[in-house]
C-alpha atoms as a PDB file:
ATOM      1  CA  UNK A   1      93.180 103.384  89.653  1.00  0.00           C
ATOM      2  CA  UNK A   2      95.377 105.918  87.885  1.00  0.00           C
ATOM      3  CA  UNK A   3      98.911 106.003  88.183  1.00  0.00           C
ATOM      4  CA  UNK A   4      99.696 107.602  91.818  1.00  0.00           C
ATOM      5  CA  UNK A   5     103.327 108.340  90.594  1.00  0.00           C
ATOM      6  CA  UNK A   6     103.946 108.802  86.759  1.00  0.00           C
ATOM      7  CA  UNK A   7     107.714 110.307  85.968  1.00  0.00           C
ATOM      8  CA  UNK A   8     110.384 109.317  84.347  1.00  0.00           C
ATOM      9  CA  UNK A   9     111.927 107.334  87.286  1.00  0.00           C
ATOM     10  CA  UNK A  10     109.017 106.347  88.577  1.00  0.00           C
ATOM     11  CA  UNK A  11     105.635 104.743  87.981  1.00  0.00           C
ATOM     12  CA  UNK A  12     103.253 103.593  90.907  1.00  0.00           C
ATOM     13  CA  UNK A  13      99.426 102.387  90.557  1.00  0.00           C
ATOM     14  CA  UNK A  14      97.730  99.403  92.334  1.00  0.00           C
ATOM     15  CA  UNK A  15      95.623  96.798  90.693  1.00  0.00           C
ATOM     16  CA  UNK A  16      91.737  96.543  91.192  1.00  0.00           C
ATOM     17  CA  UNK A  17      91.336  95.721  94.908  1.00  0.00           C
ATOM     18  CA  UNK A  18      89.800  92.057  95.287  1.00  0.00           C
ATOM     19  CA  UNK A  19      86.572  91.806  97.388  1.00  0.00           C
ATOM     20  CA  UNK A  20      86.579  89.774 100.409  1.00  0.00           C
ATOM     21  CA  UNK A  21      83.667  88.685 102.584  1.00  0.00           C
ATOM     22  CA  UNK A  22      83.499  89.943 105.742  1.00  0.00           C
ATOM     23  CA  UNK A  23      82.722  87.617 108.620  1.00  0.00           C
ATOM     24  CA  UNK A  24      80.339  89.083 111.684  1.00  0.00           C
ATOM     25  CA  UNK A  25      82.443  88.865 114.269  1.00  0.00           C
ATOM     26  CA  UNK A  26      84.509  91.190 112.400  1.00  0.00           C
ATOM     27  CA  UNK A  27      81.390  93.395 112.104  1.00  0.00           C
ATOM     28  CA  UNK A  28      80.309  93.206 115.448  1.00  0.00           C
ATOM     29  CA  UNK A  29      84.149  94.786 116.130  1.00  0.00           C
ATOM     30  CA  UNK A  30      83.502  97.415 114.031  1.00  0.00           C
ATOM     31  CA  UNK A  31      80.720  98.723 115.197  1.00  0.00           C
ATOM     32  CA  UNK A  32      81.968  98.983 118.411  1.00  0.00           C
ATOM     33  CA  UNK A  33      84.418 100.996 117.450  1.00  0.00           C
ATOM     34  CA  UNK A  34      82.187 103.847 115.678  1.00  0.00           C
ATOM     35  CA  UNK A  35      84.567 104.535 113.042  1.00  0.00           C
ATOM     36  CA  UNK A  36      81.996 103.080 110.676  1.00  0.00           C
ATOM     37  CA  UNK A  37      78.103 104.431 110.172  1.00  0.00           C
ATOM     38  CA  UNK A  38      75.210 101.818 109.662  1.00  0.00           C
ATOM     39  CA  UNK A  39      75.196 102.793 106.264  1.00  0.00           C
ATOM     40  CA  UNK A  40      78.720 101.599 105.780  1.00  0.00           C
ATOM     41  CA  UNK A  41      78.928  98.770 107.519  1.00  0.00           C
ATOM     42  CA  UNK A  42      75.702  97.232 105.943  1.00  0.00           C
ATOM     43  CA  UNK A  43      77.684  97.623 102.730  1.00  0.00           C
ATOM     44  CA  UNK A  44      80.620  95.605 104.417  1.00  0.00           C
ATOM     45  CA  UNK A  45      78.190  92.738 105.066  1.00  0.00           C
ATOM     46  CA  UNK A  46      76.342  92.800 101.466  1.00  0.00           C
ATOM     47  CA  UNK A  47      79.206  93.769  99.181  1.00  0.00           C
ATOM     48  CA  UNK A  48      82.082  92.618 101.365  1.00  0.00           C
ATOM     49  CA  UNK A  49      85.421  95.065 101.016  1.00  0.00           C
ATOM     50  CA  UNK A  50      88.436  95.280 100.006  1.00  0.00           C
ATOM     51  CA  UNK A  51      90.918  92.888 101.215  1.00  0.00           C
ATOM     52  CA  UNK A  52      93.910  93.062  99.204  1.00  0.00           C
ATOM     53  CA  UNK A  53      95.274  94.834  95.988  1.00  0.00           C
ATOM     54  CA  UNK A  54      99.220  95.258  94.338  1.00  0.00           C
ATOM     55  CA  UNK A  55     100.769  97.735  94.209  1.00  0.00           C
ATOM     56  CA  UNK A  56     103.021  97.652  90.438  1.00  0.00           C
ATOM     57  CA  UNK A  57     105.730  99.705  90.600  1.00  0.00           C
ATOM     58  CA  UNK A  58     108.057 100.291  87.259  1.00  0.00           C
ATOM     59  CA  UNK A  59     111.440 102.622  88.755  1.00  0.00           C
ATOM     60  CA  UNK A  60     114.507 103.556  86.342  1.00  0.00           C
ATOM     61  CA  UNK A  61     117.763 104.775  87.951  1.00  0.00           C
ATOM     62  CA  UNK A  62     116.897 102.645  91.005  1.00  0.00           C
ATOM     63  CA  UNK A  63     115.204 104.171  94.206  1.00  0.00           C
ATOM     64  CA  UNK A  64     114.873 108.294  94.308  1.00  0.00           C
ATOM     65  CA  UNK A  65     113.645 107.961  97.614  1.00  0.00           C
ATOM     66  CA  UNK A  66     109.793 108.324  98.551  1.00  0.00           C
ATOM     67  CA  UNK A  67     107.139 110.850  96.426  1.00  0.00           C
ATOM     68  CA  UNK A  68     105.087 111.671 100.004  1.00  0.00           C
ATOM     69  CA  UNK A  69     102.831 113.847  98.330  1.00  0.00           C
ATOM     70  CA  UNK A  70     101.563 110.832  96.406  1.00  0.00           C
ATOM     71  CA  UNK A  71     101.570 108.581  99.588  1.00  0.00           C
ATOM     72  CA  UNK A  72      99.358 111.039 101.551  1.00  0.00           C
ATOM     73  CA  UNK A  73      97.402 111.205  98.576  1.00  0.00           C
ATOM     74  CA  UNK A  74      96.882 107.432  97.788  1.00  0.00           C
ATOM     75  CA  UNK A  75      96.199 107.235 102.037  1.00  0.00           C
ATOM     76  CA  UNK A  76      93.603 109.460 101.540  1.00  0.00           C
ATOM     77  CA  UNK A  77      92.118 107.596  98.275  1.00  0.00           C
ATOM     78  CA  UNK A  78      92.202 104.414  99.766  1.00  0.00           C
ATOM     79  CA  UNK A  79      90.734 105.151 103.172  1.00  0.00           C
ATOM     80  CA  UNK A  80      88.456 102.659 103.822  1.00  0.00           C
ATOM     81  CA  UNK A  81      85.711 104.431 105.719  1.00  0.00           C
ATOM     82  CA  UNK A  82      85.268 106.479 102.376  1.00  0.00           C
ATOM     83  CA  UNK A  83      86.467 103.808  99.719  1.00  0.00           C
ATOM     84  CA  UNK A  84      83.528 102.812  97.439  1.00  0.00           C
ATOM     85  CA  UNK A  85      83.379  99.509  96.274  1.00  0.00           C
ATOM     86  CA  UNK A  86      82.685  99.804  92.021  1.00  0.00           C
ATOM     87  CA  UNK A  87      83.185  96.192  91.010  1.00  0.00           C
ATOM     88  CA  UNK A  88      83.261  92.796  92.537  1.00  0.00           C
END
């Protein structure tokens, strides 16, 4: 992923996420819930999803404080009802 925060100060991006299986129990939870469509959740039991990532950050001066545009917008990128999983 591309650097969410890239200035002087500050420099934000997270590492590929790593893939992790996901059990059916956990499934069957999900689709109770409805927040996921058939489509999506038969992805979730083929492909698996993300699990875990890190999140490198590089700051100079020490902390500025927090960039929230860049936190709603790595929110939105990393939503996982949307997130599409390119490598595993």
């Amino acid at each position: 992923m591309d650097p969410f925060s890239d200035f002087t100060f500050l420099r934000q991006l997270f590492t590929i996420g790593e893939t992790w299986r996901v059990d059916e129990p956990w499934l069957d939870g999900l689709r109770k819930t409805g927040h996921f469509d058939k489509t999506k959740l038969d992805e979730f039991m083929m492909s698996g999803a993300v699990g875990s990532h890190l999140e490198l950050i590089q700051r100079a001066w020490g902390f500025k404080g927090f960039n929230q545009n860049s936190v709603t917008a790595i929110l939105n990128a990393t939503n996982p009802s949307t997130y599409q999983v390119t490598q595993a």
